[in-house]
Every structure is written in structure tokens, then in C-alpha cells.
C-alpha atoms as a PDB file:
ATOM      1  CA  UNK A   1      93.341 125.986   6.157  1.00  0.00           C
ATOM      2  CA  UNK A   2      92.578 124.865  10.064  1.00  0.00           C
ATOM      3  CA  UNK A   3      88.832 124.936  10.466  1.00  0.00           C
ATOM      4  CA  UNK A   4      87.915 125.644  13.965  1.00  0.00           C
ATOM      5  CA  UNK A   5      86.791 123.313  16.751  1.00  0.00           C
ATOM      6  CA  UNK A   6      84.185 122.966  17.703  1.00  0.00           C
ATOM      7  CA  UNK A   7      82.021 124.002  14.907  1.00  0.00           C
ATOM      8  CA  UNK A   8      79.841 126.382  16.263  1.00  0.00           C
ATOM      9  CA  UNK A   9      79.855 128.884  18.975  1.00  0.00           C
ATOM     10  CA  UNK A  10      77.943 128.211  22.025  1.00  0.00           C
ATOM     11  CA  UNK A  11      75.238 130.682  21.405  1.00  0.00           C
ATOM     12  CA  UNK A  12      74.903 129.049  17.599  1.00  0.00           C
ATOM     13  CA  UNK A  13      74.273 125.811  19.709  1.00  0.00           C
ATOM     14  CA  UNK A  14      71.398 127.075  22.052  1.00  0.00           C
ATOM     15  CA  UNK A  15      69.658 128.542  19.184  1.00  0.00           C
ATOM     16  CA  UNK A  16      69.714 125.050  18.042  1.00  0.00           C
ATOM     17  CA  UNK A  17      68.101 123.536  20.766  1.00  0.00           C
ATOM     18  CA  UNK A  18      65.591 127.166  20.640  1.00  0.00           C
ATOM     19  CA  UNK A  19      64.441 125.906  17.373  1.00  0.00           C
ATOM     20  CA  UNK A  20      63.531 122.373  18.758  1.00  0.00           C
ATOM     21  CA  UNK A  21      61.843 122.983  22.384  1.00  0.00           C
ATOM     22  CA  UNK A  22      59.412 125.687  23.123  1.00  0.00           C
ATOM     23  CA  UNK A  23      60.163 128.033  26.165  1.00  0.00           C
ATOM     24  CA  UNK A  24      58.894 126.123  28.927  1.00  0.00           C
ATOM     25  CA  UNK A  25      60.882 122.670  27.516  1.00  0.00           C
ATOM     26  CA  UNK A  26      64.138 124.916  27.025  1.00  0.00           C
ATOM     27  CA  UNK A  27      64.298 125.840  30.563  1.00  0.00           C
ATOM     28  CA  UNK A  28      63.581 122.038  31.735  1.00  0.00           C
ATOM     29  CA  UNK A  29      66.596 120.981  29.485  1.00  0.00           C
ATOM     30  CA  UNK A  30      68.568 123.991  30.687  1.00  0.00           C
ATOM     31  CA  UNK A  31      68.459 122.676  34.398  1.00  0.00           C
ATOM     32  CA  UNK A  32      69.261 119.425  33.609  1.00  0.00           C
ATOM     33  CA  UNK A  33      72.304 117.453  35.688  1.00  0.00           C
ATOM     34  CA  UNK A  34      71.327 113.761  36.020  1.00  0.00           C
ATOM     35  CA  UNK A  35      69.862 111.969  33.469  1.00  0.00           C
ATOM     36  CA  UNK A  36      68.017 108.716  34.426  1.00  0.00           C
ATOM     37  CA  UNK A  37      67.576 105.964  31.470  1.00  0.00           C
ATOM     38  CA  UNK A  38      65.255 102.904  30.992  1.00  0.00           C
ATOM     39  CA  UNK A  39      66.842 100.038  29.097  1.00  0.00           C
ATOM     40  CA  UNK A  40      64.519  98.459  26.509  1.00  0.00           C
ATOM     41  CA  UNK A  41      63.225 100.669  24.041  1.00  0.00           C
ATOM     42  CA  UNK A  42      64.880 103.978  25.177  1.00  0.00           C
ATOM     43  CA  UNK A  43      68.521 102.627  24.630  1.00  0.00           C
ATOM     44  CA  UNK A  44      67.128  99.597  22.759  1.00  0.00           C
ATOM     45  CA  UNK A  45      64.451  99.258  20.512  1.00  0.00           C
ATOM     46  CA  UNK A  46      62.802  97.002  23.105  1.00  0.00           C
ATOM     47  CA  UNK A  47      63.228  93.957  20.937  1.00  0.00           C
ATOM     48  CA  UNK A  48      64.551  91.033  22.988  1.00  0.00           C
ATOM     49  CA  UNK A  49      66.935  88.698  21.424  1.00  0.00           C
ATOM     50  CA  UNK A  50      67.857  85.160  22.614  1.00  0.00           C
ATOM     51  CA  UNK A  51      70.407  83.012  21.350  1.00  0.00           C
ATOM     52  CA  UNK A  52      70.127  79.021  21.092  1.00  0.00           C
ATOM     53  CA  UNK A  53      71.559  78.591  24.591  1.00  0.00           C
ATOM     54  CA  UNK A  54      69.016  80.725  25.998  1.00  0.00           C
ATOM     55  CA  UNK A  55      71.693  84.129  25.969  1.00  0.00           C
ATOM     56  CA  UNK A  56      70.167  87.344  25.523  1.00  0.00           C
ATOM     57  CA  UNK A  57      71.458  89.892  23.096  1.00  0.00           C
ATOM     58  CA  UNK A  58      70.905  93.402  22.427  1.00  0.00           C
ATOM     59  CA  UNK A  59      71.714  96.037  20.086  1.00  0.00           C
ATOM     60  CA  UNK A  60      72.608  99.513  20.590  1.00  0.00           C
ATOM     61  CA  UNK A  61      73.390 102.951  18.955  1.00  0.00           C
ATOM     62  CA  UNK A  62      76.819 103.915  19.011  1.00  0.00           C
ATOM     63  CA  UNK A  63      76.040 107.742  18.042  1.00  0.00           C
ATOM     64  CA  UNK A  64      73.414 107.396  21.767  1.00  0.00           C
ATOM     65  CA  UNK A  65      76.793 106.238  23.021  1.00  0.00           C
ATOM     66  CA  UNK A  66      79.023 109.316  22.234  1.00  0.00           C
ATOM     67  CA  UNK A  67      76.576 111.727  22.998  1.00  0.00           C
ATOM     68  CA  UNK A  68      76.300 109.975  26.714  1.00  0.00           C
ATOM     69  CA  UNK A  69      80.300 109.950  26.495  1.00  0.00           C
ATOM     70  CA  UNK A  70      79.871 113.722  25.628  1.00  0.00           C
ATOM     71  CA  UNK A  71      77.534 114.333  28.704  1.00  0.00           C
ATOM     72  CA  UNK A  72      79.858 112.861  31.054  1.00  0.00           C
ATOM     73  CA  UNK A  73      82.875 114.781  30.123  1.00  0.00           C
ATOM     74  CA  UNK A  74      81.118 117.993  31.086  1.00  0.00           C
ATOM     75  CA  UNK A  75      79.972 116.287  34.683  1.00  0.00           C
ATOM     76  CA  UNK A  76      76.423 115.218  33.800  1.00  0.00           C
ATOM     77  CA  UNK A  77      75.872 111.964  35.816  1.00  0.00           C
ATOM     78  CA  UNK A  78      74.254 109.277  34.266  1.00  0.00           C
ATOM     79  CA  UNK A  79      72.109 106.270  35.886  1.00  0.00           C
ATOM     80  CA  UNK A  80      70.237 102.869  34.372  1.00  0.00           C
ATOM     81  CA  UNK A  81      67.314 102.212  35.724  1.00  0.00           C
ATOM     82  CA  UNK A  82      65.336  98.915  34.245  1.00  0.00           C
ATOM     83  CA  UNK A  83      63.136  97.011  35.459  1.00  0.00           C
ATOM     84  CA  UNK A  84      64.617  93.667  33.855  1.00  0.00           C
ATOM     85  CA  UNK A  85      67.523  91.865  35.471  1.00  0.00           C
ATOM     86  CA  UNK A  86      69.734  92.524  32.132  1.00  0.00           C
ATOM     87  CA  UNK A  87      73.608  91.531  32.491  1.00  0.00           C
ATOM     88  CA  UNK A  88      73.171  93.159  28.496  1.00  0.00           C
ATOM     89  CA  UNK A  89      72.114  96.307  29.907  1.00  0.00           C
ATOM     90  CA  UNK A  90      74.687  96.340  32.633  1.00  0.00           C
ATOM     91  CA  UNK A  91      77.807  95.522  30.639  1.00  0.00           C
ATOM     92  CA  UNK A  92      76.655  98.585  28.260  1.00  0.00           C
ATOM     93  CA  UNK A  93      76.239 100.937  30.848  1.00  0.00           C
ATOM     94  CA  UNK A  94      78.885 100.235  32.869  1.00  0.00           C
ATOM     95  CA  UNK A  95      81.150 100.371  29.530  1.00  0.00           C
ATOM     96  CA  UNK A  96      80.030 103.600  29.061  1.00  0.00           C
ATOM     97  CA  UNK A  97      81.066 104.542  33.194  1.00  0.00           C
ATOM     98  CA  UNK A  98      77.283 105.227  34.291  1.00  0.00           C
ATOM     99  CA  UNK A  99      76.880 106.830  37.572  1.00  0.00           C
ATOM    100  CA  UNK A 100      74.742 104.378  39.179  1.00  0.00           C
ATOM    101  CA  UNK A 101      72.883 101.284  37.958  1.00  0.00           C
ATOM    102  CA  UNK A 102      69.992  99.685  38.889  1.00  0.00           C
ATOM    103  CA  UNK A 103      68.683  95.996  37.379  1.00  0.00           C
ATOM    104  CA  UNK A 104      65.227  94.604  37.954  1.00  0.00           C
ATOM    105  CA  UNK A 105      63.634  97.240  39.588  1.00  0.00           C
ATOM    106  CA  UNK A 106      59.952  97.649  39.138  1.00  0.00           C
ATOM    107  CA  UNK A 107      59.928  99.708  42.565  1.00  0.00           C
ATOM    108  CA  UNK A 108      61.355 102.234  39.853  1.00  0.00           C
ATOM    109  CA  UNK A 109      60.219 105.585  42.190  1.00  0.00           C
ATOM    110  CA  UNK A 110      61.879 104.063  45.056  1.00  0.00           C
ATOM    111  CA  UNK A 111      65.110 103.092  42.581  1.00  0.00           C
ATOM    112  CA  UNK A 112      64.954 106.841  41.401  1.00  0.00           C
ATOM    113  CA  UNK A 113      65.244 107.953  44.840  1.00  0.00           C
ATOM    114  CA  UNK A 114      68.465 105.937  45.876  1.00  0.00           C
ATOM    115  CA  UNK A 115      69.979 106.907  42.431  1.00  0.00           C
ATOM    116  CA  UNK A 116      69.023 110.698  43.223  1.00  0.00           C
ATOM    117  CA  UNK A 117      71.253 110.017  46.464  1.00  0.00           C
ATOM    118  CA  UNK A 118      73.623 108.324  45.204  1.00  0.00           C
ATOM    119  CA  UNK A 119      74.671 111.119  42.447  1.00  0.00           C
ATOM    120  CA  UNK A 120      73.792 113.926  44.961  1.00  0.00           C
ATOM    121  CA  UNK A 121      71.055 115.457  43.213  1.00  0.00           C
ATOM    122  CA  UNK A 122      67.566 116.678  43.786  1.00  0.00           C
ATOM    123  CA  UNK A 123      64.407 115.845  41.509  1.00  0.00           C
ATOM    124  CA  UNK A 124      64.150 119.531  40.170  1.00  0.00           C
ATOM    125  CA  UNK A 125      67.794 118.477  38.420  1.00  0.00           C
ATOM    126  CA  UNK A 126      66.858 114.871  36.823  1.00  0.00           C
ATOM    127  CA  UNK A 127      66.108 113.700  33.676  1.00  0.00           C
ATOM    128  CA  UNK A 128      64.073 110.557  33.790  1.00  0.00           C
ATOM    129  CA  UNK A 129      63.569 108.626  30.049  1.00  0.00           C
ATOM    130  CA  UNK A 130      61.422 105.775  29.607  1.00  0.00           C
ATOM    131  CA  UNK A 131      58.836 104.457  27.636  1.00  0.00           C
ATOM    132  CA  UNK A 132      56.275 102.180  29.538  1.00  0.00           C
ATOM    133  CA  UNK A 133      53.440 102.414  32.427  1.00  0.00           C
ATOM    134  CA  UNK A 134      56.356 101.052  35.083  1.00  0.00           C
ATOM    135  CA  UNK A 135      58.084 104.161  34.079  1.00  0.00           C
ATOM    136  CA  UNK A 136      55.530 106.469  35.230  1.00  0.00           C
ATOM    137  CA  UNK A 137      56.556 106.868  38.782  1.00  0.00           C
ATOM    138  CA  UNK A 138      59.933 108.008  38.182  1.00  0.00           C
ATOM    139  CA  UNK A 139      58.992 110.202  35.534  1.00  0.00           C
ATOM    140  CA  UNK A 140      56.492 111.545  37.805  1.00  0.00           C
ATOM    141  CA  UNK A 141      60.068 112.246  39.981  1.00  0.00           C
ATOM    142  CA  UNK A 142      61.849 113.777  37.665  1.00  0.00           C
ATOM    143  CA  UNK A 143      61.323 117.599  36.737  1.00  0.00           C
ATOM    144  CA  UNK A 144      62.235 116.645  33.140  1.00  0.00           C
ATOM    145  CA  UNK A 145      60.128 113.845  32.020  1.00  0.00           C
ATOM    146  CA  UNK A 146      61.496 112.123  27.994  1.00  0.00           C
ATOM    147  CA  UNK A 147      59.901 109.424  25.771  1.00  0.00           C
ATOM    148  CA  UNK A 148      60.055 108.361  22.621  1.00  0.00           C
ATOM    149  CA  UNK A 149      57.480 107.623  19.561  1.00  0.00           C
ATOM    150  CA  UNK A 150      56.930 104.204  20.308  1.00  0.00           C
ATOM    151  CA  UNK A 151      56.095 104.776  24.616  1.00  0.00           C
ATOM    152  CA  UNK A 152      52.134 103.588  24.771  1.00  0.00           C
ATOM    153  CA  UNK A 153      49.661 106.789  25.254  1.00  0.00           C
ATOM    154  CA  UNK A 154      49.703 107.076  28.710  1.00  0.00           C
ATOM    155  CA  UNK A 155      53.527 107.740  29.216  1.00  0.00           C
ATOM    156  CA  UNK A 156      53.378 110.370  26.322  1.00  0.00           C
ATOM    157  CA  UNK A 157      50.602 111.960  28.223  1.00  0.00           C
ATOM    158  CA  UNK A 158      53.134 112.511  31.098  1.00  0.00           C
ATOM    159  CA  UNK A 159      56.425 113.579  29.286  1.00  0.00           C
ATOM    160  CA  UNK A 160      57.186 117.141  28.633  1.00  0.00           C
ATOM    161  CA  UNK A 161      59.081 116.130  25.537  1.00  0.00           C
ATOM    162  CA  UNK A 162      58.463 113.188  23.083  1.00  0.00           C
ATOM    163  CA  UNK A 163      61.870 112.269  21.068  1.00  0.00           C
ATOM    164  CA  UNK A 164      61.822 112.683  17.157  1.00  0.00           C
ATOM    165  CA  UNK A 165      64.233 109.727  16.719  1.00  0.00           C
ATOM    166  CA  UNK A 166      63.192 106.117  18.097  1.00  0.00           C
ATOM    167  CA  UNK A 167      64.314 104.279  21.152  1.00  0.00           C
ATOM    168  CA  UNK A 168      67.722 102.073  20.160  1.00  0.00           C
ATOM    169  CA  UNK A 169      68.112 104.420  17.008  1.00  0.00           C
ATOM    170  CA  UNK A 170      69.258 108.017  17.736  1.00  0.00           C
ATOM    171  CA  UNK A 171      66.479 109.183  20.565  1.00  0.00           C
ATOM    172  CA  UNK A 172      69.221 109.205  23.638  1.00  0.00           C
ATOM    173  CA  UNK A 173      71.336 111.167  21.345  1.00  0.00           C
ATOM    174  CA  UNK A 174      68.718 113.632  20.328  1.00  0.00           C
ATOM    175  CA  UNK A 175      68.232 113.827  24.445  1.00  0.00           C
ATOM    176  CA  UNK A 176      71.992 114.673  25.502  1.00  0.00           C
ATOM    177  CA  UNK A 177      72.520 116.901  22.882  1.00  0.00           C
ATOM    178  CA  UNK A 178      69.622 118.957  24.031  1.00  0.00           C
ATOM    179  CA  UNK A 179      70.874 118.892  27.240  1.00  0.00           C
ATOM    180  CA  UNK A 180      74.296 120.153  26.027  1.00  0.00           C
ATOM    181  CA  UNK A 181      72.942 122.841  24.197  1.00  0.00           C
ATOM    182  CA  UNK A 182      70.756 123.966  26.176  1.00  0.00           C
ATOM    183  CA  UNK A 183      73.032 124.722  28.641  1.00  0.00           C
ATOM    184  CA  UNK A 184      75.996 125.820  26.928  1.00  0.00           C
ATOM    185  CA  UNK A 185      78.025 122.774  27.009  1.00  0.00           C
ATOM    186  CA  UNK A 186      77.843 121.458  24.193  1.00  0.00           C
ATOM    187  CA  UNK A 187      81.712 123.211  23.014  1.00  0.00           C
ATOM    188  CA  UNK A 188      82.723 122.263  26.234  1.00  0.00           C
ATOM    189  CA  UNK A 189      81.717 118.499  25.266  1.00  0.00           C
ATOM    190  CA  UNK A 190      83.576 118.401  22.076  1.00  0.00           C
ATOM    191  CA  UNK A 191      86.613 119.953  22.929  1.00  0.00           C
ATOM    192  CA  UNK A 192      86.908 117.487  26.022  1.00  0.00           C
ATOM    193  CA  UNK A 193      85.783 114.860  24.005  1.00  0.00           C
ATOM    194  CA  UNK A 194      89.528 115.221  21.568  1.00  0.00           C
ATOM    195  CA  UNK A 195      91.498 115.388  24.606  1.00  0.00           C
ATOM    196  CA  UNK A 196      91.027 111.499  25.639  1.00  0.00           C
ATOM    197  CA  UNK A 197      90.003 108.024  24.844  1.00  0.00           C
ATOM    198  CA  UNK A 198      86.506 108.472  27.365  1.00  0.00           C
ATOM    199  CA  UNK A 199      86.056 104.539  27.704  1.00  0.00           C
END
């Protein structure tokens, strides 16, 4: 017997993402069509890693990779943003097709307002994720402000919505499929998702 694909119907999916975000959240999420992403310790767990030679390595979650993979399929755009120069960082995100990318940018509310250009977007439709006080400014930008458990106290203060999982380990993940749910795409996602190698 065929089961059917996807899973669950659309409205199945928003109650989902009803049962995690109060009402105010859910219509944040729902609006959502840029998402904006630190590097260490939102896609990383903010570890740094250097071989012998002085090379840097970093690890990161393939399951925050598909569901980024799954955002772009239904048009989300997707930016980096980081205030480190990381060639790491860059070689992941531009694996993964990202929108824009910005290294070494501590000017991050100035960054967030080229990437904003650059994907043709306003504020009121960005997601900004990041988990430190140079982070502040652009999630002062965004209308949809993320973090995770580890961010220090005065970034949670700021975010509308704290991740349950933890940067490098599922939180990007819990993030897009919010945003999929939320607004119905989340079907969409999956069934485009069979139809192609995405990378």
C-alpha cells in the first residue's frame, strides 16, 4: 500500500507550528521571506577548531541543512551574515546556494541592510538569527528576531523566539520548519524537495 506524500496536510502542519509559538510569534513566522543567519553558534556550536597548520574546521548539522534546502525550494532567500572572516562558513553556505553572504562584518546593521537589498526585501519580511551582543543590531532590523539557549542574556532579552534545540545541533532546523509551517509550505517543501538533487 502507497502511503501518501507528504505526510500531513497543510493545515495538520500549521497546527504544528500553533502548538509551538503563541499568537503573536505565529504571525511573525507566518510573514517570514528572508532569513538572515549568524555563523558560530547558530549554525555551529560556536566551538572553533584549528588544525596543526593553523586550518580552521567546523562542524555542522546536516538535518539544519535540509531544512534550509527545504526553504529554498519554496523561494525563501537565505543570507550569512558573520562577523568572522570564515572561508568554513562560506564554503557551507555557498554549498547550500545562500542568497547573499557576508564575512567579517561587525557593521552587522549596515550588512543587514545591503543583504535586505540585495534579496529585495523589506525588514517587516526578515528573519535575523544570532546569538551574541554584535548581533543585536540586526536583530533589532529584523521583524522576526531568533536565538538559541546558549545566546548570553541580553540577546534573549531581544528575540521574540528562543530555539528549543542548540546552535550547530538542530536549532536552524527547528527555525525553517516553523517558517514552513507557518505559512503553509511546508507540503510544498517536501514534494519539491523529491523532484531534484537541490545541491
Amino acid at each position: 500500500m502507497t502511503k501518501q506524500w507528504p505526510p500531513f496536510s497543510d493545515s495538520e502542519y500549521l497546527d504544528d507550528a500553533k502548538s509551538q509559538l503563541d499568537q503573536s510569534q505565529l504571525e511573525l513566522f507566518q510573514n517570514v521571506k528572508a532569513m538572515v543567519f549568524d555563523a558560530d553558534g547558530i549554525l555551529t556550536s560556536g566551538n572553533l577548531l584549528f588544525g596543526v597548520n593553523g586550518e580552521e574546521l567546523k562542524e555542522f548539522n546536516v538535518k539544519d541543512g535540509l531544512g534550509l534546502v527545504m526553504a529554498r525550494t519554496v523561494g525563501i532567500k537565505l543570507a550569512l551574515l558573520t562577523g568572522r572572516n570564515s572561508k568554513v562558513a562560506e564554503v557551507r553556505a555557498k554549498e547550500l546556494r545562500f542568497d547573499s553572504i557576508k564575512l567579517g562584518r561587525f557593521d552587522k546593521q549596515t550588512a543587514m541592510k545591503e543583504i535586505l537589498a540585495e534579496l529585495g526585501c523589506s525588514s517587516d519580511e526578515a528573519l535575523y538569527m544570532g546569538d551574541d551582543l554584535i548581533d543585536i543590531p540586526a536583530m533589532d532590523m529584523a521583524q522576526l528576531a531568533v536565538t538559541v539557549p546558549e545566546a548570553c542574556s541580553d540577546v534573549k532579552s531581544r528575540a521574540d523566539y528562543v530555539t528549543s534545540e542548540h546552535g550547530g545541533s538542530g536549532a536552524v532546523r527547528e527555525v525553517t520548519d516553523l517558517v514552513l509551517k507557518s505559512r503553509q509550505l511546508y507540503g510544498k517543501a517536501l514534494v519539491r524537495l523529491a523532484e531534484k538533487a537541490w545541491f
